[in-house]
Protein backbone atom coordinates (compact mmCIF):
# COMPACT_ATOMS: atom_id res chain seq x y z
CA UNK A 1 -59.85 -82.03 130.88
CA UNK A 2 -59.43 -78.86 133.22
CA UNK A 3 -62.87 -77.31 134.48
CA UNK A 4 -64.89 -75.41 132.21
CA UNK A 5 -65.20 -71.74 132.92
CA UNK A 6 -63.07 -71.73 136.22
CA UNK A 7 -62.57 -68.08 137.23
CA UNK A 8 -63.27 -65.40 140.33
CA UNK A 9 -66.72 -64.05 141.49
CA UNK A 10 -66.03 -60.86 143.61
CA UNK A 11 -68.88 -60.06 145.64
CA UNK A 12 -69.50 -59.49 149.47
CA UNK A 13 -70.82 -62.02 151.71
CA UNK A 14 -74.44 -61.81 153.25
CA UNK A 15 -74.81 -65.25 154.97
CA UNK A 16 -73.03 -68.60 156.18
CA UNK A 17 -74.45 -71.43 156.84
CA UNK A 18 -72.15 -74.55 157.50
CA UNK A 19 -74.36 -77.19 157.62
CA UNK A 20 -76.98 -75.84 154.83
CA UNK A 21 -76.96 -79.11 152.66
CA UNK A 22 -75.27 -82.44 153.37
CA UNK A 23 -71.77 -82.46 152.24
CA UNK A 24 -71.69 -78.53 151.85
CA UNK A 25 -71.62 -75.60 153.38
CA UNK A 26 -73.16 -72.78 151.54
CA UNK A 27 -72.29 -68.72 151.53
CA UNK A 28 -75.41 -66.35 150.45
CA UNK A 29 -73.14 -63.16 148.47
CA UNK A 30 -74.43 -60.49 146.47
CA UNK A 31 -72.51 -58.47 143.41
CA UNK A 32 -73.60 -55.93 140.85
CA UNK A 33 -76.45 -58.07 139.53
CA UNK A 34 -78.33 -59.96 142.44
CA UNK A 35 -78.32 -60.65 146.10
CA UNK A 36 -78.90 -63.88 146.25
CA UNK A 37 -75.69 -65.72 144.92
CA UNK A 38 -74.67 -68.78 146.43
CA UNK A 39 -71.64 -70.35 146.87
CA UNK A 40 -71.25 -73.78 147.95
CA UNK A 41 -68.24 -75.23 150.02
CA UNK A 42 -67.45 -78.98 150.46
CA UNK A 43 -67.18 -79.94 154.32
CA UNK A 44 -66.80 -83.68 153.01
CA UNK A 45 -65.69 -85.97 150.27
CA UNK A 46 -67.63 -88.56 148.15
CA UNK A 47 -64.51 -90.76 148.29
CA UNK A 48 -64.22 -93.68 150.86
CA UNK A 49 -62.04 -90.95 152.69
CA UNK A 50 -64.19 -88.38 153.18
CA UNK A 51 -62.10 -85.69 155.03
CA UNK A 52 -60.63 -82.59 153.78
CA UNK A 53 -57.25 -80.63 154.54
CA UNK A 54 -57.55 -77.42 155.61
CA UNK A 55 -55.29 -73.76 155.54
CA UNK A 56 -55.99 -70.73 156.54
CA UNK A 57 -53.60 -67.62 156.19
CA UNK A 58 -54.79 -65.22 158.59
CA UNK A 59 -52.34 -62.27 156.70
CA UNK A 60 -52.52 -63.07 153.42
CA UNK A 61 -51.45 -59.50 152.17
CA UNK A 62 -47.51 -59.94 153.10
CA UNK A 63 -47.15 -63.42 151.31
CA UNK A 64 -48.35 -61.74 148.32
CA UNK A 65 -48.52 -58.08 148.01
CA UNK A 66 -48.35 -57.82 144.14
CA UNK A 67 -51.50 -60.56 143.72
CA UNK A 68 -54.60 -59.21 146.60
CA UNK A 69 -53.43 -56.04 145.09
CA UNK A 70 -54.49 -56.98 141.41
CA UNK A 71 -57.68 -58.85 142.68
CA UNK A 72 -58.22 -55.42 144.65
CA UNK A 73 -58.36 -54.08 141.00
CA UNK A 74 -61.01 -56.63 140.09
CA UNK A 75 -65.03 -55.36 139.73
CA UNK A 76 -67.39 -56.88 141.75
CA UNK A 77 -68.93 -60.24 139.71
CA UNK A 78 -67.55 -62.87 137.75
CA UNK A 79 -63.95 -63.06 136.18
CA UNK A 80 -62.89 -66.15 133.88
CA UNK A 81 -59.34 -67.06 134.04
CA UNK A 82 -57.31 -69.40 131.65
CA UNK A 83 -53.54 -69.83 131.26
CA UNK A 84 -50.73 -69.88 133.77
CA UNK A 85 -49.38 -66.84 136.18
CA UNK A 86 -46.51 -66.57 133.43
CA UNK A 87 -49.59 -65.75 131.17
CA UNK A 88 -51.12 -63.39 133.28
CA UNK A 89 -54.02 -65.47 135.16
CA UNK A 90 -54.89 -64.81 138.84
CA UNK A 91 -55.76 -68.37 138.92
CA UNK A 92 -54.86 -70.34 142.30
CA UNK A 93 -52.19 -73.39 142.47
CA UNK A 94 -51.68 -74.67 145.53
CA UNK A 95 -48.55 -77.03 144.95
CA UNK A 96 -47.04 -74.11 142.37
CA UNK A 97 -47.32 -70.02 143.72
CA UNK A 98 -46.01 -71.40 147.19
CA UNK A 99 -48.99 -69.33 149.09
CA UNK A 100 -48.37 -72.22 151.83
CA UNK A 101 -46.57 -75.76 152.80
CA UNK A 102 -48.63 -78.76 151.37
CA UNK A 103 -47.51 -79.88 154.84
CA UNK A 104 -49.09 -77.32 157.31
CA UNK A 105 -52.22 -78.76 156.38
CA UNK A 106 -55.11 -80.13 158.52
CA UNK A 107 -56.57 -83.35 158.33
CA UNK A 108 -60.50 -82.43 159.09
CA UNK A 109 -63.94 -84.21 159.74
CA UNK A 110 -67.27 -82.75 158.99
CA UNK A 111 -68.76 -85.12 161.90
CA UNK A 112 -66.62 -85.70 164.26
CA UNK A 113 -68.27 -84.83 167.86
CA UNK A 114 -67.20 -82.58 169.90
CA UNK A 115 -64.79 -78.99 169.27
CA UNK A 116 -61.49 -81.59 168.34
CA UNK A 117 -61.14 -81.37 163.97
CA UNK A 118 -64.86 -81.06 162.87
CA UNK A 119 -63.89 -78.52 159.71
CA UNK A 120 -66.99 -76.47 160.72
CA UNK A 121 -64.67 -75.39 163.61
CA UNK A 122 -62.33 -73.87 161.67
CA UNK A 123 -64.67 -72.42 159.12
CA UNK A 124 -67.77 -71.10 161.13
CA UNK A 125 -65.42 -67.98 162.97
CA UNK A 126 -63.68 -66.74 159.87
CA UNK A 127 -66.94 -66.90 157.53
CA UNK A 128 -68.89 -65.45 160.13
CA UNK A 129 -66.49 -62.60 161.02
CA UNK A 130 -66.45 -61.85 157.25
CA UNK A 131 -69.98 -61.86 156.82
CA UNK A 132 -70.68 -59.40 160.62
CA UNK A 133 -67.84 -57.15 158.60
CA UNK A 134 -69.28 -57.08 154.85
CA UNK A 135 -65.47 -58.17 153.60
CA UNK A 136 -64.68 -58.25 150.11
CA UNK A 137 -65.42 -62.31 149.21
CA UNK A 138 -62.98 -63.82 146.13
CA UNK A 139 -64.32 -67.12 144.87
CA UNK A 140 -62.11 -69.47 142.96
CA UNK A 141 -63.99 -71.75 141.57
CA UNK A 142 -66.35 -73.06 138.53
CA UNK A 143 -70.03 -71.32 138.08
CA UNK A 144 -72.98 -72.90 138.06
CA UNK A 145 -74.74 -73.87 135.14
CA UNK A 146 -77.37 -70.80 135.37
CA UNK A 147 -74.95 -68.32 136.63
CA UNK A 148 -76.55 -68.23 140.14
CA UNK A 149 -73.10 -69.01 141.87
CA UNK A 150 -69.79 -70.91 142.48
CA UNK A 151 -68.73 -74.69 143.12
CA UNK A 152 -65.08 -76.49 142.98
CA UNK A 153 -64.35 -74.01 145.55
CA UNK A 154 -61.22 -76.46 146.86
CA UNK A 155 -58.03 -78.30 145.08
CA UNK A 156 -58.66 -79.46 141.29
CA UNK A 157 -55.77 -81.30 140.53
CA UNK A 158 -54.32 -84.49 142.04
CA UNK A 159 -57.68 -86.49 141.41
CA UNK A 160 -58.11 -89.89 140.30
CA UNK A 161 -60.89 -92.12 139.55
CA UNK A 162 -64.17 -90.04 138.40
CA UNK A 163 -62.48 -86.91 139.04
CA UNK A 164 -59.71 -87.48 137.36
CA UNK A 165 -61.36 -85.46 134.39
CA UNK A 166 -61.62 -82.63 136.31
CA UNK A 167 -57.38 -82.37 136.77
CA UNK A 168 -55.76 -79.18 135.47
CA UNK A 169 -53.15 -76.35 137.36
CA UNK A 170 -53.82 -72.64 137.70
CA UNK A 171 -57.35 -73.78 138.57
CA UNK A 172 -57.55 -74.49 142.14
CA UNK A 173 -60.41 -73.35 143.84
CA UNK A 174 -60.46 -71.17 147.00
CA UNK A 175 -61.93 -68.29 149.54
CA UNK A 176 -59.91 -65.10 149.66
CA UNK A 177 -61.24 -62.79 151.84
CA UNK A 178 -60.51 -58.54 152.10
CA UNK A 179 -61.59 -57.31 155.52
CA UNK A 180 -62.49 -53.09 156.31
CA UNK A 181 -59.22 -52.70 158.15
CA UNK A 182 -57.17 -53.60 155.36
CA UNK A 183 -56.08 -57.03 156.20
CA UNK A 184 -56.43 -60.25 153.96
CA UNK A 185 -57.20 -63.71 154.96
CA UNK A 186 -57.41 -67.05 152.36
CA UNK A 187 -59.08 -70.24 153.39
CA UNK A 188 -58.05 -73.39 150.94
CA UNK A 189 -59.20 -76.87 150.79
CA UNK A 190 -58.32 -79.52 149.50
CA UNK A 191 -59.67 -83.88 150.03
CA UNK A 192 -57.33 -86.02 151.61
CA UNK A 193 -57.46 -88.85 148.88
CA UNK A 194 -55.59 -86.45 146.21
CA UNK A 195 -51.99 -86.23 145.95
CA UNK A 196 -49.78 -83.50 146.85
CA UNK A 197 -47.59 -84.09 143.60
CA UNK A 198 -48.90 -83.25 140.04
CA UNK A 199 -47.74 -83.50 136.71
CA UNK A 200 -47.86 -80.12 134.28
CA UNK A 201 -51.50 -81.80 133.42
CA UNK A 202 -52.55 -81.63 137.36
CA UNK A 203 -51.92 -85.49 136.83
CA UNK A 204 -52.20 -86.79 140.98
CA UNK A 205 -48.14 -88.20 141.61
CA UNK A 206 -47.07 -90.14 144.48
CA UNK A 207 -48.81 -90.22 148.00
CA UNK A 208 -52.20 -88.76 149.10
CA UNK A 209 -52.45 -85.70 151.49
CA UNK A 210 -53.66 -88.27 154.10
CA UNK A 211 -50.33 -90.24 153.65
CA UNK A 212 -48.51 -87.06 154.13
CA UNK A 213 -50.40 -85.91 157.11
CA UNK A 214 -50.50 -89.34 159.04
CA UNK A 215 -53.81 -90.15 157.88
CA UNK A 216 -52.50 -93.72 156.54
CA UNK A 217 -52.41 -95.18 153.04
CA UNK A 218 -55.83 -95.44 150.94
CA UNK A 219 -56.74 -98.00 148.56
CA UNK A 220 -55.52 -98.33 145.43
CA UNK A 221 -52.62 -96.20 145.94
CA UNK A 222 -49.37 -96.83 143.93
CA UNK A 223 -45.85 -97.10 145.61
CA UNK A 224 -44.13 -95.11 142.67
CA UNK A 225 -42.22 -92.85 144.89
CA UNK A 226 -40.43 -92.71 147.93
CA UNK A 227 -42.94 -90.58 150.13
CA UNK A 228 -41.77 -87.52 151.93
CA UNK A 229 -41.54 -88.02 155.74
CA UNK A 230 -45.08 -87.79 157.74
CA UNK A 231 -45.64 -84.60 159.41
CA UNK A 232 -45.69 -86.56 162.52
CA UNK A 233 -43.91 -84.03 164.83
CA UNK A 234 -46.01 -84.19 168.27
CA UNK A 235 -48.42 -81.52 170.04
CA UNK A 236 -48.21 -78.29 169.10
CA UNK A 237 -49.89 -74.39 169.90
CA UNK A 238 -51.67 -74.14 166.61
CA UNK A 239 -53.76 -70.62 167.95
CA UNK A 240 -55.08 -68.47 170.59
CA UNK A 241 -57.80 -66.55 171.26
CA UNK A 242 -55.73 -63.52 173.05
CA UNK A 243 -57.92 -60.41 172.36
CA UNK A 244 -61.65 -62.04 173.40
CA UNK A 245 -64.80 -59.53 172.78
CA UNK A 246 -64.86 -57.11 176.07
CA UNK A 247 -61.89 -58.00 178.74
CA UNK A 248 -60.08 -60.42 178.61
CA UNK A 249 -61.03 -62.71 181.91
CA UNK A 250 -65.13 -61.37 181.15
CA UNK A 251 -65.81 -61.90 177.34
CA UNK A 252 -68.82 -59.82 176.53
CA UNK A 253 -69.87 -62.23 173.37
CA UNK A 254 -68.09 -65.64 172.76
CA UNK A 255 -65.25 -67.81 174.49
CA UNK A 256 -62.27 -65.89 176.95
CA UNK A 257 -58.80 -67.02 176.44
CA UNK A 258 -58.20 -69.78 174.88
CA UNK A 259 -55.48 -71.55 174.12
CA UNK A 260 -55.45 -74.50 170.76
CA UNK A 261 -53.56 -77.42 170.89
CA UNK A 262 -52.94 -80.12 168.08
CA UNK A 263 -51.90 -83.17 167.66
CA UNK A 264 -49.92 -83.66 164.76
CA UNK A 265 -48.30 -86.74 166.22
CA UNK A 266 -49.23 -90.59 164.47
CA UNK A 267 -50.46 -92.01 168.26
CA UNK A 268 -53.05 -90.14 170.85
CA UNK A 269 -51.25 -88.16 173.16
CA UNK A 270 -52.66 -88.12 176.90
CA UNK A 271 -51.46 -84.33 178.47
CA UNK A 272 -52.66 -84.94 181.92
CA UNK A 273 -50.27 -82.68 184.02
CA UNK A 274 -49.09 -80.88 181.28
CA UNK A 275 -48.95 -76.95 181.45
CA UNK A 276 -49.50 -73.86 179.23
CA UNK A 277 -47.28 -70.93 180.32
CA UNK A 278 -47.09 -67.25 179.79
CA UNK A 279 -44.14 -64.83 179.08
CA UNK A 280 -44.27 -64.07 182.57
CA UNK A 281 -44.54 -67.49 184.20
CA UNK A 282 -48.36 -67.23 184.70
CA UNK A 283 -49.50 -70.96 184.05
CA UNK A 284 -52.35 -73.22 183.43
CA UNK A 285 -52.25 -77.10 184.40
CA UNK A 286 -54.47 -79.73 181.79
CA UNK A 287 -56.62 -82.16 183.62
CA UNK A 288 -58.05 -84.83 181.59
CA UNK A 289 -57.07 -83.71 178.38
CA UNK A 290 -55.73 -86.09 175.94
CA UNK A 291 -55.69 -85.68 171.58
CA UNK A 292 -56.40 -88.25 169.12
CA UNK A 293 -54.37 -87.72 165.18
CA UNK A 294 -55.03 -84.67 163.75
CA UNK A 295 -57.33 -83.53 166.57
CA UNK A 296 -57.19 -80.33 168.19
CA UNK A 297 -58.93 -78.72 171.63
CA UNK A 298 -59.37 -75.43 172.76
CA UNK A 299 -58.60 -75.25 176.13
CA UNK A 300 -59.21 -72.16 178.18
CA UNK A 301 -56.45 -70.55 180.12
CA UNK A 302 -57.98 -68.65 183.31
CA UNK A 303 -55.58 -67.11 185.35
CA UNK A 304 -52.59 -67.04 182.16
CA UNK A 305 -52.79 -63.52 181.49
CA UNK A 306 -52.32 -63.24 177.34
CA UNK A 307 -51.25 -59.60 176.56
CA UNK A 308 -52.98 -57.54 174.12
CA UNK A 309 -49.37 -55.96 173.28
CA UNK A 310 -47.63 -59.37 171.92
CA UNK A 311 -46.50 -62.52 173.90
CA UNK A 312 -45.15 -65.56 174.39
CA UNK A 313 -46.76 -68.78 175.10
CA UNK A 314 -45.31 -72.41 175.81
CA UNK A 315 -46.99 -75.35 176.35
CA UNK A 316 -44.30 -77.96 178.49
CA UNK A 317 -45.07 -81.69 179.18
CA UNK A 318 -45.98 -83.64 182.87
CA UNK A 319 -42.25 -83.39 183.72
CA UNK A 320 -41.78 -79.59 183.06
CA UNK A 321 -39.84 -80.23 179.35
CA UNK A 322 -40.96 -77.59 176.62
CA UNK A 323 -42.34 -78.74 174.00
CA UNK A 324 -43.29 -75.75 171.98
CA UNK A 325 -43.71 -72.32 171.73
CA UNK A 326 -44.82 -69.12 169.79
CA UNK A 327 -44.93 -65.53 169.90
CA UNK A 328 -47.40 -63.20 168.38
CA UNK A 329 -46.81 -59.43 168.24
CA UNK A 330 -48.83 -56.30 169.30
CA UNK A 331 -50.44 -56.08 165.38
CA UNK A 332 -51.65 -59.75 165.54
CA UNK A 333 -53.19 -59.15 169.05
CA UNK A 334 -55.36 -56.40 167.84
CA UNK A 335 -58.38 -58.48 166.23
CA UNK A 336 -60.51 -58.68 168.69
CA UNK A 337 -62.32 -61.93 168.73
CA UNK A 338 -60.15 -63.45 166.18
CA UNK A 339 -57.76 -66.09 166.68
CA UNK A 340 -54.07 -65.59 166.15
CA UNK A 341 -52.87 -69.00 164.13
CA UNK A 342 -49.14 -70.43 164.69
CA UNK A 343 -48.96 -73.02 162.45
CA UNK A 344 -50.24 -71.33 159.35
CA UNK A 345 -49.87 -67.86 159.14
């Protein structure tokens, strides 16, 4: 049976913290009727697997024009939502309004030591920056039972076992956020151990996110279907900090420029000697650097100069090979203190 009540709570975020209960972070949010909403966000599963998979489009507004512009429309508080987007529902699917690739997702920890794929990583800058910026919060998710705030704020379909009641499309839960200079940016989660192939029922089909990713096979798991191959394609640039707070070599608040890497090979990947270049030949050398699966590592650039008016960056291997690179333009540079992502726009 789908969730009960599943809709959108517009409201604007007052607080973060990421570590506020265990298993879930929680976001403090006010709307028309109280300040002290709360919304809370899994950072772990209950399954034997307890990681989560993680996107983030950091310019939302271009992928879909036609749907932040209705939510725009949208008063602040709660909005139920039933039916399909043929039906009119602003309701999220992740596997059918194609917002992203199942497979530019993230494999993430909640506990892992360390800056490499804790989730709280990924989450802490953007819900912080929203909160310092009083952005316009959407929450997709179920309410509480008294109204106070939001849960299911992740993937509801593609469940089995004791969640399997809980399967249903058009009813994926999510963080949509609407920042003062006019740009959009949607965070969605999902648990590794659910599939990324449902029925019209939100029925799980085939292999698990974790299969998908390189996370390996979980118990229990059928061999129905021929999977789809692993997104096992070696180290890339996921994001860069180009535009710190203050110059660029002196950050007045928070890290200089930084350059992520991850590993979205199926082995570790030791990048002793490798280098990270800039458009103009500037480059940085990695000493005792190496990535485990689905890790990633900030690693600061001093001395690669990365322009504020668009750039390239490459990242080439111990023997001088490239191995991958990205551009970002003047627009995406202009954030200051936010990091342009590669991997998922």
């Amino acid at each position: 049976m789908p969730l009960k009540g599943y809709g959108i709570w517009k409201g604007t975020p007052t607080k973060w913290d990421g570590t506020a209960k265990p298993g879930h972070g929680h976001i403090t949010f006010s709307d028309t009727t109280s300040t002290r909403l709360d919304a809370a966000v899994n950072i772990e599963s209950k399954s034997s697997d307890s990681r989560l998979v993680y996107w983030v489009i950091r310019d939302l507004q271009p992928v879909s024009v036609t749907f932040t512009h209705s939510l725009q429309a949208l008063r602040r508080g709660f909005h139920p939502q039933k039916g399909t987007l043929e039906t009119g529902s602003l309701g999220l699917d992740f596997l059918r309004l194609n917002l992203f690739r199942p497979q530019d997702g993230i494999l993430l920890s909640h506990n892992t030591p360390g800056t490499s794929h804790n989730i709280l990583d990924y989450l802490n800058p953007i819900l912080n920056q929203a909160v310092v910026q009083k952005a316009d919060i959407y929450l997709f998710g179920e309410p509480y039972n008294d109204k106070t705030g939001i849960h299911d704020i992740h993937m509801n379909q593609g469940n089995s076992g004791q969640w399997k009641k809980d399967n249903g499309i058009f009813q994926d839960g999510g963080i949509i956020l609407a920042f003062p200079d006019g740009h959009w940016e949607g965070i969605f989660l999902a648990f590794a151990v659910q599939t990324y192939k449902t029925d019209e029922q939100g029925m799980p089909v085939g292999d698990t996110f974790a299969k998908l990713l390189g996370g390996g096979k979980q118990p229990g798991e059928g061999d129905e279907e021929e999977p789809e191959p692993i997104v096992g394609d070696g180290i890339k640039i996921e994001a860069a900090l180009v535009n710190p707070h203050g110059p660029d070599q002196q950050p007045t608040r928070g890290d200089g420029e930084t350059v992520y890497l991850l590993n979205r090979s199926v082995t570790t990947v030791d990048l002793e000697g490798w280098r990270i270049e800039n458009g103009s030949g500037q480059s940085h050398v990695l000493k005792g650097v190496s990535l485990a699966v689905q890790s990633k590592k900030g690693v600061a650039v001093p001395g690669v100069a990365l322009g504020n008016k668009g750039g390239v960056i490459s990242l080439k291997d111990n023997g001088g090979k490239l191995v991958h690179q990205v551009k970002y333009s003047r627009d995406q540079a202009q954030r200051e203190g936010a990091l342009v992502y590669f991997l998922q726009k």
